[in-house]
N, C-alpha and C. Protein backbone atom coordinates (compact mmCIF):
# COMPACT_ATOMS: atom_id res chain seq x y z
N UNK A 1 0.84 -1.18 0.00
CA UNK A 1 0.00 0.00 0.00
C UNK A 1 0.88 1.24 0.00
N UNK A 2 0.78 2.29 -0.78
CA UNK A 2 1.15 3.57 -1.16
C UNK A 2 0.94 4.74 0.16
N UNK A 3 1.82 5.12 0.58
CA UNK A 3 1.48 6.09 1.53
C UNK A 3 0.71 7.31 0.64
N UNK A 4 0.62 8.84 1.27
CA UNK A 4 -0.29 9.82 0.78
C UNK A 4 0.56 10.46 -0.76
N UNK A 5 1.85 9.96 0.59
CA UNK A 5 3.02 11.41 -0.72
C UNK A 5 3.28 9.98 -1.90
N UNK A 6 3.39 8.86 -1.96
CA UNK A 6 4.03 8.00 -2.31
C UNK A 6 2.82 8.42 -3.64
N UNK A 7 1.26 7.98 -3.42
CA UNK A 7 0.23 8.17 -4.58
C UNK A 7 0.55 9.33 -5.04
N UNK A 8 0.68 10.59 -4.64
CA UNK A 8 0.66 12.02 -5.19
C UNK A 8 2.06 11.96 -6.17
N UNK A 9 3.19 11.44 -5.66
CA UNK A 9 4.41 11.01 -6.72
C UNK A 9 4.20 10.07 -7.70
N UNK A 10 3.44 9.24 -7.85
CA UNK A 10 3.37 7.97 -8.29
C UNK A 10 1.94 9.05 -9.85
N UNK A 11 1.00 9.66 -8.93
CA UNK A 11 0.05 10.06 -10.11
C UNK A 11 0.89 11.18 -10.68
N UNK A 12 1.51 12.35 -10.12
CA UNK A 12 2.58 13.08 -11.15
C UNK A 12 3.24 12.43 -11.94
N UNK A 13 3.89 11.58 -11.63
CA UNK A 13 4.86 10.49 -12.78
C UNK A 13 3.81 10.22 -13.91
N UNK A 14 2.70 9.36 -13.47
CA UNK A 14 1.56 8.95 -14.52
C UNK A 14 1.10 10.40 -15.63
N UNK A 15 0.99 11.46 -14.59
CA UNK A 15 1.13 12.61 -16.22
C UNK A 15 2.15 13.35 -16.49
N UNK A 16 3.37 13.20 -16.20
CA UNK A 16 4.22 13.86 -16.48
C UNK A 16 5.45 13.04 -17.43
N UNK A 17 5.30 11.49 -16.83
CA UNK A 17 6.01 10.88 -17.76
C UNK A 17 6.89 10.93 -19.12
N UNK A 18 8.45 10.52 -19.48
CA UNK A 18 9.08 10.51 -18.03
C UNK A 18 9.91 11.88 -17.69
N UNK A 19 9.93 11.20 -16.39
CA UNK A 19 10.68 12.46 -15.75
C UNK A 19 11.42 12.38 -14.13
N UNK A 20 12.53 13.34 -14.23
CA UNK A 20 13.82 13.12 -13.54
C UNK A 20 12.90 13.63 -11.74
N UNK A 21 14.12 13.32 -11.06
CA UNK A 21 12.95 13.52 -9.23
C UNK A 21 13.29 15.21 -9.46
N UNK A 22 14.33 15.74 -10.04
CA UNK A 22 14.31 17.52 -9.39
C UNK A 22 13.12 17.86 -10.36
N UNK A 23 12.29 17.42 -11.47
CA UNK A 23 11.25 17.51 -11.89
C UNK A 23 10.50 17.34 -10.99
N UNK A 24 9.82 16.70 -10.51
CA UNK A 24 8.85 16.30 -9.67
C UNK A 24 8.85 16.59 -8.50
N UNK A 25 10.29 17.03 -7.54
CA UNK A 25 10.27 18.06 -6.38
C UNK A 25 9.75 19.50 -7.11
N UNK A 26 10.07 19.99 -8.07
CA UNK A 26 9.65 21.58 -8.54
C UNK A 26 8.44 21.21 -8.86
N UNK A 27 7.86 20.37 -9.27
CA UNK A 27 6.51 20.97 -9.68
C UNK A 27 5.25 20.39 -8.45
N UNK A 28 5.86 19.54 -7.30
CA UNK A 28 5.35 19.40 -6.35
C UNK A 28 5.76 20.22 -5.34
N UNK A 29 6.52 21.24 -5.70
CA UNK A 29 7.26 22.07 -4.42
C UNK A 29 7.86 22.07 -3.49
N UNK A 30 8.56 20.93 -3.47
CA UNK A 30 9.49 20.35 -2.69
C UNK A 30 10.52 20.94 -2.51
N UNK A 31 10.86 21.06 -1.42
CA UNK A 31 12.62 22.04 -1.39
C UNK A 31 13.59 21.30 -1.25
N UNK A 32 13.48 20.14 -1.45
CA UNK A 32 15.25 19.12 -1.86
C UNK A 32 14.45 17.86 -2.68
N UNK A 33 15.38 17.67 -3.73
CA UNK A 33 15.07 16.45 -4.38
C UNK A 33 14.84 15.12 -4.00
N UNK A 34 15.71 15.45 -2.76
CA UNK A 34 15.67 13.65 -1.71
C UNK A 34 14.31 13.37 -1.55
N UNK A 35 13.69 15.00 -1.44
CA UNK A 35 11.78 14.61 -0.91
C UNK A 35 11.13 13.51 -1.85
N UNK A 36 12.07 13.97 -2.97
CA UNK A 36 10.99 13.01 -4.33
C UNK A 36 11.77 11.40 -4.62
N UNK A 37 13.37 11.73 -4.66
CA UNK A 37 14.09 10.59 -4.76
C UNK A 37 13.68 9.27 -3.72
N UNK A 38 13.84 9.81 -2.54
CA UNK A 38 13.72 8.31 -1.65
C UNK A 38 12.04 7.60 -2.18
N UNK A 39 11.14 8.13 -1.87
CA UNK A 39 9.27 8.20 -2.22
C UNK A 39 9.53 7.01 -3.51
N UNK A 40 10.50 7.85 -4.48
CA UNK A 40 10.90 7.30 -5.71
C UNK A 40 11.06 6.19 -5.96
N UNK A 41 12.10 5.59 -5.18
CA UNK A 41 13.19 4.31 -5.30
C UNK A 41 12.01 3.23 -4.36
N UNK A 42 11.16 3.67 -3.66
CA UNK A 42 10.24 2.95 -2.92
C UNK A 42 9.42 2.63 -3.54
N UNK A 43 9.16 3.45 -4.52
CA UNK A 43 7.81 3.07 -5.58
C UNK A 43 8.91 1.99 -6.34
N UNK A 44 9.84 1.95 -6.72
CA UNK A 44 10.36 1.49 -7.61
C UNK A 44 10.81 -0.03 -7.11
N UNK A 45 11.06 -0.29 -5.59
CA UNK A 45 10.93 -1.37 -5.62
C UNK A 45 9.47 -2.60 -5.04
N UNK A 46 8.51 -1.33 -4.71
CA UNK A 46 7.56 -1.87 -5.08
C UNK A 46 7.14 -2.83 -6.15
N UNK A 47 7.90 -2.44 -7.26
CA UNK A 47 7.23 -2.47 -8.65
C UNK A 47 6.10 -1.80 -9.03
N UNK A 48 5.91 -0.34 -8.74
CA UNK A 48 5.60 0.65 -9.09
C UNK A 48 5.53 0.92 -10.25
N UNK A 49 7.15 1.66 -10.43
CA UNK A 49 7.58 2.53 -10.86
C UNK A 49 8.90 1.92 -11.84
N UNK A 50 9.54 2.44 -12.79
CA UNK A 50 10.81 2.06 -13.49
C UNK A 50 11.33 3.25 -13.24
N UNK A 51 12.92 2.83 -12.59
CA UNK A 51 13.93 4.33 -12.48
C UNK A 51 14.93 3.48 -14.01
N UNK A 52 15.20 4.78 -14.59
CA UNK A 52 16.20 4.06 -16.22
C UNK A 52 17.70 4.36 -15.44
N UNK A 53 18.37 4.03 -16.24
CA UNK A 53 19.58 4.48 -16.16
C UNK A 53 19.91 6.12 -16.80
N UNK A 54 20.77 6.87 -16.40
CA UNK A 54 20.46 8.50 -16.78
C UNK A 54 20.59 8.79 -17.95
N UNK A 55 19.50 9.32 -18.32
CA UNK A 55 18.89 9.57 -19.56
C UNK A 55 18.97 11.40 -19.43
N UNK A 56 18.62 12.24 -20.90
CA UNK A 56 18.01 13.36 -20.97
C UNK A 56 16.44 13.37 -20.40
N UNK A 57 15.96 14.49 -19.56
CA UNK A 57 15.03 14.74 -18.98
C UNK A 57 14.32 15.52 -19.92
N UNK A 58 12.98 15.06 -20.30
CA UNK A 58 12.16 15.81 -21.53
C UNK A 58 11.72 17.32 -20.66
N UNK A 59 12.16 17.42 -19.63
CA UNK A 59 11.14 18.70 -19.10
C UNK A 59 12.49 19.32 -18.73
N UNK A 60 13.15 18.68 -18.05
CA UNK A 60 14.95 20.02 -17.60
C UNK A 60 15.95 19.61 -18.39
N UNK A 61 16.10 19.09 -19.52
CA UNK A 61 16.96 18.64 -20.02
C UNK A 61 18.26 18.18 -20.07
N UNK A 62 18.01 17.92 -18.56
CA UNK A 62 19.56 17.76 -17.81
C UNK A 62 19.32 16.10 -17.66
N UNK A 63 20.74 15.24 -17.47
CA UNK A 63 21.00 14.14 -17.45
C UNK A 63 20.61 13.21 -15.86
N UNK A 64 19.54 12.41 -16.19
CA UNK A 64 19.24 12.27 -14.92
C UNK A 64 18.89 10.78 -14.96
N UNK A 65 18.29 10.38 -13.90
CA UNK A 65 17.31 8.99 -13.41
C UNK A 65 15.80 9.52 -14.04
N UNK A 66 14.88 8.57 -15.11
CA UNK A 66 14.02 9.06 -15.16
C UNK A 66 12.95 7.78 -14.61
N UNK A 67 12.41 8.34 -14.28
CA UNK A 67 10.97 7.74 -13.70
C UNK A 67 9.69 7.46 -14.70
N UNK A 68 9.39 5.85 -15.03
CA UNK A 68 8.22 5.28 -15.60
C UNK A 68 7.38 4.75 -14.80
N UNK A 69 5.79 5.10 -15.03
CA UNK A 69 5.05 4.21 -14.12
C UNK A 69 5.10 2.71 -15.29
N UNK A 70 5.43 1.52 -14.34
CA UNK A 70 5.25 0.28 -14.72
C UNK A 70 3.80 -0.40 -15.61
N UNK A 71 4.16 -1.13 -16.65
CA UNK A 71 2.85 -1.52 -17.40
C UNK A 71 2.68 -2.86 -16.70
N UNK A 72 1.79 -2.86 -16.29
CA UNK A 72 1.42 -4.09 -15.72
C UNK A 72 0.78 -5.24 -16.15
């Protein structure tokens, strides 16, 4: 089961897809990326979530971890 912040990260990913955690701390307003990274890696071994290996970020275009919600 998904904590509150874990769903609210998990449904940003679902429309923002994909995209790096300092994405998803800025547009959730987070003031350090860790807020979104750890949430992240939890969804991810859930089997959530897919973190890639660092890719270009379609929204900051900086080289990062990007985040897929999993097809199930």
């Amino acid at each position: 089961m998904m904590t509150s912040t874990e769903q609210l990260i998990y449904d940003y990913i679902l429309k923002y897809q994909p995209i790096c955690d300092k994405c998803i701390s800025n547009g959730l307003n987070y003031k350090h990326n860790q807020n979104a990274n750890m949430p992240c890696r939890k969804l991810r071994d859930m089997g959530k979530i897919i973190r890639t290996d660092k890719q270009i970020c379609p929204l900051c275009n900086a080289r990062k971890y990007l985040n897929y919600i999993r097809n199930v």
